[in-house]
PDB file of N, CA and C in Angstrom:
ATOM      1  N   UNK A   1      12.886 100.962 121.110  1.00  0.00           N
ATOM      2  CA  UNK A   1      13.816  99.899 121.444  1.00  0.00           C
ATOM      3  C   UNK A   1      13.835  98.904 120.281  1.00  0.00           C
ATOM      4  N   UNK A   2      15.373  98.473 119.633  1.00  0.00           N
ATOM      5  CA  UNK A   2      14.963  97.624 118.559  1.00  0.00           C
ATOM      6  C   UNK A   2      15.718  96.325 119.260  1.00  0.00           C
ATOM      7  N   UNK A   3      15.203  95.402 119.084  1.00  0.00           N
ATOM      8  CA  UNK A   3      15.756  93.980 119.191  1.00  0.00           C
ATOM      9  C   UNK A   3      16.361  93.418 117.892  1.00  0.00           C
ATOM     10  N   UNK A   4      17.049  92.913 118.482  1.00  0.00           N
ATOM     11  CA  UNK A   4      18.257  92.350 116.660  1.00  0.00           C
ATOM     12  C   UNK A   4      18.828  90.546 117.009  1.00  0.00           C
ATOM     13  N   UNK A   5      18.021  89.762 116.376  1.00  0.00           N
ATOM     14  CA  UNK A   5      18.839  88.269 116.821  1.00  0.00           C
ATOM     15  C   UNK A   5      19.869  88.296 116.082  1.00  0.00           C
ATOM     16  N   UNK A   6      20.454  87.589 116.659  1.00  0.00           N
ATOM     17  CA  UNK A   6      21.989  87.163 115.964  1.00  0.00           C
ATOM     18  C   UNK A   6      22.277  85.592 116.222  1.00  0.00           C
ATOM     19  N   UNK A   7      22.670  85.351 114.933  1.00  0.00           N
ATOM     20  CA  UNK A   7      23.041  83.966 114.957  1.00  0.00           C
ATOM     21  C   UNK A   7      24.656  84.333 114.786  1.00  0.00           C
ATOM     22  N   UNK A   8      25.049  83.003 115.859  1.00  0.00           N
ATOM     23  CA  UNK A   8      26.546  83.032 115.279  1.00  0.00           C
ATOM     24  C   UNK A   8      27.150  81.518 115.324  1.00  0.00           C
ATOM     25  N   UNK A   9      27.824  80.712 114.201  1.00  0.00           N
ATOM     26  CA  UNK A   9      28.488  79.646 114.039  1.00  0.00           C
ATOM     27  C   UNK A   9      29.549  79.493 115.253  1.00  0.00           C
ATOM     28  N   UNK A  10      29.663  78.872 115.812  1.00  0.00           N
ATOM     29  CA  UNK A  10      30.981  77.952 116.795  1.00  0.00           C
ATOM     30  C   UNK A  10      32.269  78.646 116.232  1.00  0.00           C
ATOM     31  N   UNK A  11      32.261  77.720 114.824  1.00  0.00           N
ATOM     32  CA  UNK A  11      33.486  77.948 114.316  1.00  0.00           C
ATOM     33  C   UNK A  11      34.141  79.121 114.429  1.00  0.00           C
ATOM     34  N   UNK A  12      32.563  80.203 113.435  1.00  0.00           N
ATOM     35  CA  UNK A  12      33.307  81.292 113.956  1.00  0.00           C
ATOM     36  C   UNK A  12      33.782  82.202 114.664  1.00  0.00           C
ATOM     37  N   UNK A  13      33.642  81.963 115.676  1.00  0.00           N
ATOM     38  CA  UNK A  13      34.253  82.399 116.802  1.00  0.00           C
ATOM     39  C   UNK A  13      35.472  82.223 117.396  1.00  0.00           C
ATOM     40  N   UNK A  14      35.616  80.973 116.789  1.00  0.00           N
ATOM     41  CA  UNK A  14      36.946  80.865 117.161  1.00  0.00           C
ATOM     42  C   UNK A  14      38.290  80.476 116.336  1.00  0.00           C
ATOM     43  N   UNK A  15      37.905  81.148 115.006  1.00  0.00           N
ATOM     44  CA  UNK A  15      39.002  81.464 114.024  1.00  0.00           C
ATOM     45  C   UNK A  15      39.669  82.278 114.435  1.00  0.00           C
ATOM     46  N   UNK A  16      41.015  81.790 114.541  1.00  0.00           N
ATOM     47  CA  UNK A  16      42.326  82.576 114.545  1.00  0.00           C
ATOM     48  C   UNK A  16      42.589  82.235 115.506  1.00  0.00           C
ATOM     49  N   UNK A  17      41.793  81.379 117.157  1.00  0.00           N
ATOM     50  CA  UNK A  17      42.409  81.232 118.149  1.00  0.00           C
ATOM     51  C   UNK A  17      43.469  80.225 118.075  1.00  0.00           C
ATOM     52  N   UNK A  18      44.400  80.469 118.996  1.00  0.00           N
ATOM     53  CA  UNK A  18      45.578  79.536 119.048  1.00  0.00           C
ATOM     54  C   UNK A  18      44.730  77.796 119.125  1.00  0.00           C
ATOM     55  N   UNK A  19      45.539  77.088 119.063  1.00  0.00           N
ATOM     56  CA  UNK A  19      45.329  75.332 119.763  1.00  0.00           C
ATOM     57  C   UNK A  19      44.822  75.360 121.281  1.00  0.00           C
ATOM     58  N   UNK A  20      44.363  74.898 121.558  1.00  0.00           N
ATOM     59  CA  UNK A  20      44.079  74.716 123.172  1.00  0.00           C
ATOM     60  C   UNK A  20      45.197  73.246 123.377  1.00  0.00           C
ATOM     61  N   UNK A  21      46.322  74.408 124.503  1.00  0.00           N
ATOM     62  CA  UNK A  21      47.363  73.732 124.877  1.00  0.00           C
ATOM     63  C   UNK A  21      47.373  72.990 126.506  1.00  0.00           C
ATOM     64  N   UNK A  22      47.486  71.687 126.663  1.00  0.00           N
ATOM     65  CA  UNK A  22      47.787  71.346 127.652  1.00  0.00           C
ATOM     66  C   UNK A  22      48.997  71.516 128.927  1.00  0.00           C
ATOM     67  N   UNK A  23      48.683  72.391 129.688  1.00  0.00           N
ATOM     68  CA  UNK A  23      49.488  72.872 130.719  1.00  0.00           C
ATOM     69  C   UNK A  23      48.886  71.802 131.815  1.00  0.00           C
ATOM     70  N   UNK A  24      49.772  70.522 132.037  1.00  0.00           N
ATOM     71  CA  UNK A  24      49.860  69.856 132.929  1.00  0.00           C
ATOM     72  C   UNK A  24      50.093  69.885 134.410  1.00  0.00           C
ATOM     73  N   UNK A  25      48.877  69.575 135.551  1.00  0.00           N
ATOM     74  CA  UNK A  25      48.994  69.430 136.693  1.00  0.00           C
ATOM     75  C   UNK A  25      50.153  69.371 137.614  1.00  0.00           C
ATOM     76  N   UNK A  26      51.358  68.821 137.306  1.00  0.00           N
ATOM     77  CA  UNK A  26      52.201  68.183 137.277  1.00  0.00           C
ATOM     78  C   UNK A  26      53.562  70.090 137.353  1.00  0.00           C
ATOM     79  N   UNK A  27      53.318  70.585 136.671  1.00  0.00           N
ATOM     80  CA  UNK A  27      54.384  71.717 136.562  1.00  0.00           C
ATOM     81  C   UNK A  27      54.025  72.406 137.481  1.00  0.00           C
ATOM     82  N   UNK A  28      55.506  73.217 137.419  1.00  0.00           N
ATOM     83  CA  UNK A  28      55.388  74.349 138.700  1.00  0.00           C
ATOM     84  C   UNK A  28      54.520  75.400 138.756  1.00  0.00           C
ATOM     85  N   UNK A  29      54.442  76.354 139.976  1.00  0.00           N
ATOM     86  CA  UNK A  29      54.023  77.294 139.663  1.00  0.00           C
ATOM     87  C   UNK A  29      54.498  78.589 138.900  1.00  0.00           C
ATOM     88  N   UNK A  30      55.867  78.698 139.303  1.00  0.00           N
ATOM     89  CA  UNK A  30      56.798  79.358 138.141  1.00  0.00           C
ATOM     90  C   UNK A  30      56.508  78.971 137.053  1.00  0.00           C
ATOM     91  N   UNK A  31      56.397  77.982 136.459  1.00  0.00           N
ATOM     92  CA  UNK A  31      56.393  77.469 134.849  1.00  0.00           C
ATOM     93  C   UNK A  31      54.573  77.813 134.865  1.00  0.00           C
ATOM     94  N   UNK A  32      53.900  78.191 136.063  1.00  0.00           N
ATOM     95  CA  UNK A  32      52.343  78.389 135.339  1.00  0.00           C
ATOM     96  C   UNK A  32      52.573  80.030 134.941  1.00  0.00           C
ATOM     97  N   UNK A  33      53.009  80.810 136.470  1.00  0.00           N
ATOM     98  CA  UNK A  33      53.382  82.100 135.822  1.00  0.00           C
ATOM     99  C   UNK A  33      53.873  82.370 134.370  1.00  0.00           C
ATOM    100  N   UNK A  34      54.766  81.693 134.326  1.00  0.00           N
ATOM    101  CA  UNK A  34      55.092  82.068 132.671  1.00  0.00           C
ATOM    102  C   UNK A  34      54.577  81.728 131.715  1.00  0.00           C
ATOM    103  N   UNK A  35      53.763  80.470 131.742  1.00  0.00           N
ATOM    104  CA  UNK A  35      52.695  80.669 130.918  1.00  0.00           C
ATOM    105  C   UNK A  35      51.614  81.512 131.288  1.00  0.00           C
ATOM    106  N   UNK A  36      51.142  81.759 132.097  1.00  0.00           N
ATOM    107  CA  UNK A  36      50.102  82.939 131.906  1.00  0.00           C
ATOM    108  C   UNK A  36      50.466  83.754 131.537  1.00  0.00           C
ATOM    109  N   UNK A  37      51.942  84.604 131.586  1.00  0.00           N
ATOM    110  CA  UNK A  37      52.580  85.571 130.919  1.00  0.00           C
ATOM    111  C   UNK A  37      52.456  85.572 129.484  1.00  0.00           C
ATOM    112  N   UNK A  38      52.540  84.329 128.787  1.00  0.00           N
ATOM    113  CA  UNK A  38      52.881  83.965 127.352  1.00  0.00           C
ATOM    114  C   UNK A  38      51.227  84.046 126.906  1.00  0.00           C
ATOM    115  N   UNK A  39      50.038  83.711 127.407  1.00  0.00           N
ATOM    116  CA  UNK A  39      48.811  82.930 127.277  1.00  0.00           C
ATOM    117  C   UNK A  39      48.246  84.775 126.573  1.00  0.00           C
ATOM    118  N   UNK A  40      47.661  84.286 125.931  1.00  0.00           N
ATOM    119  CA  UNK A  40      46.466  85.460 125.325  1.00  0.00           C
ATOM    120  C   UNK A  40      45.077  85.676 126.333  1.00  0.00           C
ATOM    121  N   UNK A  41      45.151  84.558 126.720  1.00  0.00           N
ATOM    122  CA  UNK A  41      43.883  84.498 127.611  1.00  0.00           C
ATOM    123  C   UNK A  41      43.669  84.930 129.158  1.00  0.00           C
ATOM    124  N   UNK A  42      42.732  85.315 129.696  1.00  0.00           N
ATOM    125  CA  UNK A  42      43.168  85.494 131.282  1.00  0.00           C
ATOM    126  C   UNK A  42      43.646  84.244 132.194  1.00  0.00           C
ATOM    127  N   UNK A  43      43.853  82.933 131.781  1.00  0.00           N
ATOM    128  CA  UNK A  43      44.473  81.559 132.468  1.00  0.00           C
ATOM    129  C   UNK A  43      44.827  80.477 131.420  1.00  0.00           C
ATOM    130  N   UNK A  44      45.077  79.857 132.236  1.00  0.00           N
ATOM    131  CA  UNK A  44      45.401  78.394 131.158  1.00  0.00           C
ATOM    132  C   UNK A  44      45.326  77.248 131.736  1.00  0.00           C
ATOM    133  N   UNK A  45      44.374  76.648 130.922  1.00  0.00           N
ATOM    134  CA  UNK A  45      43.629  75.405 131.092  1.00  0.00           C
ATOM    135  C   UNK A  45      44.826  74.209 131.896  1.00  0.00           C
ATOM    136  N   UNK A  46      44.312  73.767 132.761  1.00  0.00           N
ATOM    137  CA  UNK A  46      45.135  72.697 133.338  1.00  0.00           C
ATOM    138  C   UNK A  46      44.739  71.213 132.869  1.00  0.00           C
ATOM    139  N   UNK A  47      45.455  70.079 132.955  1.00  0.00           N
ATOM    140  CA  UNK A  47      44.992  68.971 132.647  1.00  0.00           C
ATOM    141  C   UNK A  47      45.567  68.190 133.261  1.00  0.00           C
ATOM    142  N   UNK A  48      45.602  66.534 133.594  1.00  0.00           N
ATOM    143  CA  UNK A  48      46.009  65.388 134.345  1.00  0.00           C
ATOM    144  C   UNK A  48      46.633  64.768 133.090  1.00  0.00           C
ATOM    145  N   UNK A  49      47.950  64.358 133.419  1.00  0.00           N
ATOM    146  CA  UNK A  49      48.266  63.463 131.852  1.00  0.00           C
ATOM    147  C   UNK A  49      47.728  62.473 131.179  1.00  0.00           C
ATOM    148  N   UNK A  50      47.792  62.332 129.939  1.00  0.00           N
ATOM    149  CA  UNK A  50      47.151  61.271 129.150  1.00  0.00           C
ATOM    150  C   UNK A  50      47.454  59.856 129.894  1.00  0.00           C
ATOM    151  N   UNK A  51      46.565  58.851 130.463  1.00  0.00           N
ATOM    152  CA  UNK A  51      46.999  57.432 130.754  1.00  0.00           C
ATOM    153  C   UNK A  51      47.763  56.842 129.940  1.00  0.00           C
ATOM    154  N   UNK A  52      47.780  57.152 128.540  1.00  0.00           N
ATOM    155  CA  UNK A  52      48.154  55.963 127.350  1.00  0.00           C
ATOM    156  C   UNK A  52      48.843  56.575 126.292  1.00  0.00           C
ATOM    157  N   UNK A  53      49.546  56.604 125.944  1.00  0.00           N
ATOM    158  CA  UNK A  53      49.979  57.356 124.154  1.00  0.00           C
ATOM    159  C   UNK A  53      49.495  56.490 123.358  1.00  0.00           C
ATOM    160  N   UNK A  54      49.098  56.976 122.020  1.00  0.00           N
ATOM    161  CA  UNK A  54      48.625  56.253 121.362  1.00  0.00           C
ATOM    162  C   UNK A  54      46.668  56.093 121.240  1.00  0.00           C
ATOM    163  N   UNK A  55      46.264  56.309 122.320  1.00  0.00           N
ATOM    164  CA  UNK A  55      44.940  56.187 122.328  1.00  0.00           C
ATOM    165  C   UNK A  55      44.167  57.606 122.037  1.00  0.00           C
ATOM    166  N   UNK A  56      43.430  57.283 120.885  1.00  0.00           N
ATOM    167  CA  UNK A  56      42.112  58.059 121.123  1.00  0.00           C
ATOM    168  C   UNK A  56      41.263  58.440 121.833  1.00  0.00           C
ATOM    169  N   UNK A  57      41.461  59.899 122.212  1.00  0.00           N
ATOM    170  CA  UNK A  57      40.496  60.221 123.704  1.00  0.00           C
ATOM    171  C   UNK A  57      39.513  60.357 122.163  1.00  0.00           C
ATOM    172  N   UNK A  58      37.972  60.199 123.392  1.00  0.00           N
ATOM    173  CA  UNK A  58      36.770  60.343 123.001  1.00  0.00           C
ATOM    174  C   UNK A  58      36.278  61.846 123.973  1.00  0.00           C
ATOM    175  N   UNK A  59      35.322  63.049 123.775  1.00  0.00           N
ATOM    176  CA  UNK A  59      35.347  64.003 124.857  1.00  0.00           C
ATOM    177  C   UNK A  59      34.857  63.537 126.174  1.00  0.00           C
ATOM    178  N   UNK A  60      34.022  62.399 126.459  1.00  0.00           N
ATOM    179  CA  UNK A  60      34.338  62.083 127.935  1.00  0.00           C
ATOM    180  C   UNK A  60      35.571  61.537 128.505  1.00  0.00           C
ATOM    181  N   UNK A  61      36.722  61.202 128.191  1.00  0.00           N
ATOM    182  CA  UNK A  61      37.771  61.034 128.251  1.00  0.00           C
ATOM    183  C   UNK A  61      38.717  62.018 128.918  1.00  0.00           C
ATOM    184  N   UNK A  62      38.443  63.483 127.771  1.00  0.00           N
ATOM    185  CA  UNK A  62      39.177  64.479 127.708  1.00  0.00           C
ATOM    186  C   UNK A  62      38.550  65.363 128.947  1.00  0.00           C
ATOM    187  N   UNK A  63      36.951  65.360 129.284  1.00  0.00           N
ATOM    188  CA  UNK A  63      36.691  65.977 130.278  1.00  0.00           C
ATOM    189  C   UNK A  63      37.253  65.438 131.705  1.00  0.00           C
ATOM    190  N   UNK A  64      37.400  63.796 131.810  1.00  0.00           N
ATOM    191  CA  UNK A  64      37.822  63.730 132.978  1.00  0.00           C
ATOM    192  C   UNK A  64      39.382  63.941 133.136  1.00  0.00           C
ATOM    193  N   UNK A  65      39.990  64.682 132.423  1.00  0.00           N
ATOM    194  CA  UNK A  65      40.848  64.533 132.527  1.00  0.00           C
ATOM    195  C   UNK A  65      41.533  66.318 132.711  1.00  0.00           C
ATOM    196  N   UNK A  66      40.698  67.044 132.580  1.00  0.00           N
ATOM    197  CA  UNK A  66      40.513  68.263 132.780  1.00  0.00           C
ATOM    198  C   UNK A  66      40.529  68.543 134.031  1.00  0.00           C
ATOM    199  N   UNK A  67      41.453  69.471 134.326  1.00  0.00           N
ATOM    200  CA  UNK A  67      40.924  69.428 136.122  1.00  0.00           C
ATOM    201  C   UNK A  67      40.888  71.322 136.153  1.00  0.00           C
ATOM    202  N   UNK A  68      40.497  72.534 135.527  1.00  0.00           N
ATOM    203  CA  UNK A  68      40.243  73.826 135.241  1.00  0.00           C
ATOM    204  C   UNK A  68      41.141  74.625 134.632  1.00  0.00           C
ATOM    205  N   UNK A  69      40.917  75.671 135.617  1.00  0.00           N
ATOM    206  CA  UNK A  69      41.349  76.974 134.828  1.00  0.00           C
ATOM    207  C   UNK A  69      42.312  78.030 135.912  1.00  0.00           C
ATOM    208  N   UNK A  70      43.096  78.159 135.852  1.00  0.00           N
ATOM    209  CA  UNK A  70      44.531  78.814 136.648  1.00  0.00           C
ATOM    210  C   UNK A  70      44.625  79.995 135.738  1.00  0.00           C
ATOM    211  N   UNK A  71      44.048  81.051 137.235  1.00  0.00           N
ATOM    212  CA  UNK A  71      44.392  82.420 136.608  1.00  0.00           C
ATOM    213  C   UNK A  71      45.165  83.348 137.581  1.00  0.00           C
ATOM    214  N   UNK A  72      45.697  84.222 137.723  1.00  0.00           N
ATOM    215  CA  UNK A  72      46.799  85.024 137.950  1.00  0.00           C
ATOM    216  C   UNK A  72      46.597  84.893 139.459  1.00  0.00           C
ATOM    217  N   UNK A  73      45.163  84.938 139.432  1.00  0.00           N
ATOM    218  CA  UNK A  73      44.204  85.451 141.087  1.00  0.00           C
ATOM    219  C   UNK A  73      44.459  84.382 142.103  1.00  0.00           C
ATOM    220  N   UNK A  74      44.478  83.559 141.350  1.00  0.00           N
ATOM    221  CA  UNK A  74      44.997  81.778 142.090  1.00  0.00           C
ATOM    222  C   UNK A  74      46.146  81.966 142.558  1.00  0.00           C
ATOM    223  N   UNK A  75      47.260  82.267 141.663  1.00  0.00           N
ATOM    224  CA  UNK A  75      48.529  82.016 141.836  1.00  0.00           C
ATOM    225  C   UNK A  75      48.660  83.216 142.879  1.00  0.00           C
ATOM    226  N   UNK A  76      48.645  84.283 143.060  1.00  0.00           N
ATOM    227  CA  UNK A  76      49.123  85.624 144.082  1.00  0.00           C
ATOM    228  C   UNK A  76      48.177  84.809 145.206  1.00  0.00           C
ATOM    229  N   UNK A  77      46.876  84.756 145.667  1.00  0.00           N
ATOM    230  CA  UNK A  77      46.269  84.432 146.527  1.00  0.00           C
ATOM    231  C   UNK A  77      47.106  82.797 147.311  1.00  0.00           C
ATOM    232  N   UNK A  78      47.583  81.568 146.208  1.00  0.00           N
ATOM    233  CA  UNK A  78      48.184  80.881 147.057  1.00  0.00           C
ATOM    234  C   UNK A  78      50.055  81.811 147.384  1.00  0.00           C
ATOM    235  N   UNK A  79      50.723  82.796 146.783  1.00  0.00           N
ATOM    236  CA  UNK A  79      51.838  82.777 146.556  1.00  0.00           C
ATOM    237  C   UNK A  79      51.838  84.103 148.315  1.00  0.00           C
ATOM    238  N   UNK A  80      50.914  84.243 148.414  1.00  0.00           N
ATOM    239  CA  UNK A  80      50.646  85.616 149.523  1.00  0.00           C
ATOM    240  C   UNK A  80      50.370  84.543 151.335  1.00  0.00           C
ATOM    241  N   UNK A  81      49.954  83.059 150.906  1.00  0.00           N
ATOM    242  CA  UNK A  81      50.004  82.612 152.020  1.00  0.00           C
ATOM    243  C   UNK A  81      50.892  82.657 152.938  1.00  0.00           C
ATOM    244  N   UNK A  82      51.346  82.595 154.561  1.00  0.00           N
ATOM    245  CA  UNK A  82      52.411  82.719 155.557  1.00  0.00           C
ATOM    246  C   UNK A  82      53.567  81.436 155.251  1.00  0.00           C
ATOM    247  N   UNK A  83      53.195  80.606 154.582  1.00  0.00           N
ATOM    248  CA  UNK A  83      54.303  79.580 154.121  1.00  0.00           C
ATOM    249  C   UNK A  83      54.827  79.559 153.129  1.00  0.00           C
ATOM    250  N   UNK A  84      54.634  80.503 152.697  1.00  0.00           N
ATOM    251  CA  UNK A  84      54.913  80.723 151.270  1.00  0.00           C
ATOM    252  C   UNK A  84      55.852  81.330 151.342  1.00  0.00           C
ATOM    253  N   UNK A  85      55.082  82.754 151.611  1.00  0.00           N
ATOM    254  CA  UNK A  85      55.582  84.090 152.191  1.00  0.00           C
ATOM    255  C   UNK A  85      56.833  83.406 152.745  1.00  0.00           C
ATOM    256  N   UNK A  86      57.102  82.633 153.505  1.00  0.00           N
ATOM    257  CA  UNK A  86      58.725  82.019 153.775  1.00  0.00           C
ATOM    258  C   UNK A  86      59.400  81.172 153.855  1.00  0.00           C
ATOM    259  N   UNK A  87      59.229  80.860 152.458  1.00  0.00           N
ATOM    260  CA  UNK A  87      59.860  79.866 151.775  1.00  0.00           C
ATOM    261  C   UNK A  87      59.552  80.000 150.590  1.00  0.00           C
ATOM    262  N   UNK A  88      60.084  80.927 150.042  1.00  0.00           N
ATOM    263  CA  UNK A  88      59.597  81.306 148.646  1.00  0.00           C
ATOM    264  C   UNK A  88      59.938  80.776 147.289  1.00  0.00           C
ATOM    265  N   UNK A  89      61.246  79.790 147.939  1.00  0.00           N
ATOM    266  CA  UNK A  89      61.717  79.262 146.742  1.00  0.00           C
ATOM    267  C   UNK A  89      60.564  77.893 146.714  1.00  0.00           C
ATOM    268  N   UNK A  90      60.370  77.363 147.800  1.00  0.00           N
ATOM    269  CA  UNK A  90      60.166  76.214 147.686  1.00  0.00           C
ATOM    270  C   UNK A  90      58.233  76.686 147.144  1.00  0.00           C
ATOM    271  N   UNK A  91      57.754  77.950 147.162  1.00  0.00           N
ATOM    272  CA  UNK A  91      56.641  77.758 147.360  1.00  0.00           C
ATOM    273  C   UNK A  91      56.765  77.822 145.146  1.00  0.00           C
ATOM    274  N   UNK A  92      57.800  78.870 144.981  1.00  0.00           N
ATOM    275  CA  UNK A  92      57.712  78.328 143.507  1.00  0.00           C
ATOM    276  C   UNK A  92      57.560  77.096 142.802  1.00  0.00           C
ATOM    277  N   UNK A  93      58.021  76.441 143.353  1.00  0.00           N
ATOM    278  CA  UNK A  93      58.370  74.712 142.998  1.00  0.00           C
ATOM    279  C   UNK A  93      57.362  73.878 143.150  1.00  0.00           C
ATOM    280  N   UNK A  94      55.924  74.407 143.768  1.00  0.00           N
ATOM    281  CA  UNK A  94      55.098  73.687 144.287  1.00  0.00           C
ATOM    282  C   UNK A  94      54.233  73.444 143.037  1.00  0.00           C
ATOM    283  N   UNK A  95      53.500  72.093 142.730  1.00  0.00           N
ATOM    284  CA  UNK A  95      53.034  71.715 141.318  1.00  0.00           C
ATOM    285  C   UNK A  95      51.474  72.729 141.716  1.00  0.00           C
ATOM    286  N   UNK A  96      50.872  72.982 140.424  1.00  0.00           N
ATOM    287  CA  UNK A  96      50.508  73.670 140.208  1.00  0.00           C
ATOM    288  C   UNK A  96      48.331  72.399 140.787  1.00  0.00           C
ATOM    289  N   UNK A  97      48.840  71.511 140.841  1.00  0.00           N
ATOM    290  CA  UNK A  97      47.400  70.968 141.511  1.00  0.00           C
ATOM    291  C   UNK A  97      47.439  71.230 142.499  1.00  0.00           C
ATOM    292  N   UNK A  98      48.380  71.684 143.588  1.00  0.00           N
ATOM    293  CA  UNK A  98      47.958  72.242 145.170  1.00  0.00           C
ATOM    294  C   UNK A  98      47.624  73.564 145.269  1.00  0.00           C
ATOM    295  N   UNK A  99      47.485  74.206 143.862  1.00  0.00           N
ATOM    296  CA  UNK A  99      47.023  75.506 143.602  1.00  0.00           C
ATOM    297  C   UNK A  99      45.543  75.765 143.529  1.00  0.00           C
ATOM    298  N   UNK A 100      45.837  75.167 142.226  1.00  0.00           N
ATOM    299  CA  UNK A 100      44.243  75.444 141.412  1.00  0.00           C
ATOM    300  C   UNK A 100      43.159  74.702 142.179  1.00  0.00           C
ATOM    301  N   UNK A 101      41.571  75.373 142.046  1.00  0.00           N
ATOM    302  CA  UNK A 101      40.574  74.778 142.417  1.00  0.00           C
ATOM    303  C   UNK A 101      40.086  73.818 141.116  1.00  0.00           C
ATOM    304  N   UNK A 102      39.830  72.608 141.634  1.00  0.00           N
ATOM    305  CA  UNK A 102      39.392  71.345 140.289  1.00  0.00           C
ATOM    306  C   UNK A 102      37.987  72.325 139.784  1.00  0.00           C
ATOM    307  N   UNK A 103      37.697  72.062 138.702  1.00  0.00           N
ATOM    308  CA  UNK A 103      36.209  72.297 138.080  1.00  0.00           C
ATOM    309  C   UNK A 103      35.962  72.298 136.753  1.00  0.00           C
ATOM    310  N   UNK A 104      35.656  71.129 136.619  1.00  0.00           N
ATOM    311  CA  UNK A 104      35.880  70.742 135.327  1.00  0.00           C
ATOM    312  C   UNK A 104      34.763  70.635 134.336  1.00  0.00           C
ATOM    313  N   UNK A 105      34.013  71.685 135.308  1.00  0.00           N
ATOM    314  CA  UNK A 105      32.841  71.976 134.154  1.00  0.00           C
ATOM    315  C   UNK A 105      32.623  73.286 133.377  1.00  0.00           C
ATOM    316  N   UNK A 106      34.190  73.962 133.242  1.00  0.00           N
ATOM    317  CA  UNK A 106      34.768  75.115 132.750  1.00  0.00           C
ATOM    318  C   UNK A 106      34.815  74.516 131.479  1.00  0.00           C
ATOM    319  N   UNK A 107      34.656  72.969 131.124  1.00  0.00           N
ATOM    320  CA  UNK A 107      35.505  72.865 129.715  1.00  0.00           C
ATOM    321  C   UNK A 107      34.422  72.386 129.314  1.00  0.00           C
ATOM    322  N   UNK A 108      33.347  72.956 127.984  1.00  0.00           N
ATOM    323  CA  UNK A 108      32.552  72.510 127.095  1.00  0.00           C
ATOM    324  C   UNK A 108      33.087  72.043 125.829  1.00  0.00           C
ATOM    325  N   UNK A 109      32.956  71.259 124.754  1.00  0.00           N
ATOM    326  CA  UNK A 109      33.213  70.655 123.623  1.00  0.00           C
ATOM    327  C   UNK A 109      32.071  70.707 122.790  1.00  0.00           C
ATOM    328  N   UNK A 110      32.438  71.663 122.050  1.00  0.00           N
ATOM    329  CA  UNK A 110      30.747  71.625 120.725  1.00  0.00           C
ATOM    330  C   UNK A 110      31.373  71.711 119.653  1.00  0.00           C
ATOM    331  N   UNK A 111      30.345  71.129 119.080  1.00  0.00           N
ATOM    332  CA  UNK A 111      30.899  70.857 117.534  1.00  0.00           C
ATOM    333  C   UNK A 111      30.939  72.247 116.585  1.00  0.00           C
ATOM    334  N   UNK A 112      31.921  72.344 116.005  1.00  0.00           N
ATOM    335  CA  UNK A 112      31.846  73.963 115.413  1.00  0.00           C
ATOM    336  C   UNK A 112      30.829  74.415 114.644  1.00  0.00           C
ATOM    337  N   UNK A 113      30.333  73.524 113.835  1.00  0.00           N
ATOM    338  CA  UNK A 113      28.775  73.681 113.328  1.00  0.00           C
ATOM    339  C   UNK A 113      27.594  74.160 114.098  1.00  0.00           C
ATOM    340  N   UNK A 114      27.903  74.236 115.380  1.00  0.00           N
ATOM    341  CA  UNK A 114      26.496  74.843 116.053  1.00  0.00           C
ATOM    342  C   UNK A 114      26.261  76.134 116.316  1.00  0.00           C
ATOM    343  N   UNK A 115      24.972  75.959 115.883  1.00  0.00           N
ATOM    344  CA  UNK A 115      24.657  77.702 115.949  1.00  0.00           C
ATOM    345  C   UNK A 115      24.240  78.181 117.068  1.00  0.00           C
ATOM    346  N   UNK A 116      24.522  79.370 117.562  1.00  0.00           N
ATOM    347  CA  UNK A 116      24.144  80.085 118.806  1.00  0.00           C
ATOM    348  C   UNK A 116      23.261  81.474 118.728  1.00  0.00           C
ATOM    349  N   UNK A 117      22.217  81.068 119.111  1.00  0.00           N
ATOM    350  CA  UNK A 117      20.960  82.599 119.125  1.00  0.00           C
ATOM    351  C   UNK A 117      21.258  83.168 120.142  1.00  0.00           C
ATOM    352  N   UNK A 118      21.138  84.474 120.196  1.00  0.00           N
ATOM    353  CA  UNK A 118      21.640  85.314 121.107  1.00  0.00           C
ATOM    354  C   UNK A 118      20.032  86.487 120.463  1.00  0.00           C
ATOM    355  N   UNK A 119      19.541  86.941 121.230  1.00  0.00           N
ATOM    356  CA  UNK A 119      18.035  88.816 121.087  1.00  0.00           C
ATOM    357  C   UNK A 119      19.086  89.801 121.567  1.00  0.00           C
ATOM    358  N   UNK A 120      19.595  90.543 121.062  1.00  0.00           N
ATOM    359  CA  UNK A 120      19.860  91.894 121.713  1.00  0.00           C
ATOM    360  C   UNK A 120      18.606  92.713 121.563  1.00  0.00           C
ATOM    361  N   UNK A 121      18.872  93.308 122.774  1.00  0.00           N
ATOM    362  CA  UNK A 121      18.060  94.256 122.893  1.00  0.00           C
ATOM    363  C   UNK A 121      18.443  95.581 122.725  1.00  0.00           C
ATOM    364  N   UNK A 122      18.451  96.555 122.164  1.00  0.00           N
ATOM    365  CA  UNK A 122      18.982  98.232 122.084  1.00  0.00           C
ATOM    366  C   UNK A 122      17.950  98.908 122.785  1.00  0.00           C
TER     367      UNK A 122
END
């Protein structure tokens, strides 16, 4: 059995990923479908709007303001409910916070400089 550490930089890991885009609480669920359609990822991050333009979030700022992660499983599981099920237009239209479960400890912030040890084991 050989064991092999691996270090790996933040950064690099996440070269080449897109921006982390704010998909606001506030939009439909149609408009989440289609972004998950568009998204590379299995969901897309939800958020509460900025209080202020102009201001510098600091990351406790940005965490409370995070409210998770909306993935496909969310959307069919609320879109399959009996009120839904009939009223389908209106259940499209419904903002996407009476969907998602809050948890906003999905969103970590590290500085790209940090290194991460990982032992494999073979």
């Amino acid at each position: 059995m050989a064991s092999v550490l691996i270090y790996h930089v933040v950064g690099d890991l996440t070269v080449g990923k897109p921006e982390l885009v704010e998909f606001l609480e506030t939009e439909t669920v149609e408009s989440a479908i289609q972004a998950i359609g568009e998204s590379t990822e299995g969901g897309i991050p939800v958020w509460r709007r900025k209080p202020q333009k102009g201001i510098n979030e600091n990351s406790e700022m940005r965490l409370q303001r995070f409210v998770g992660i909306l993935n496909p499983l969310d959307i069919v599981s609320f879109l399959a409910k009996d009120c839904c099920l009939q009223d389908q237009e209106k259940a499209m239209k419904t903002p996407v916070s009476e969907v998602i479960v809050p948890n906003n400890s999905l969103l970590k912030e590290v500085d790209p400089a940090t290194r991460e040890r990982k032992l494999l084991v073979m």
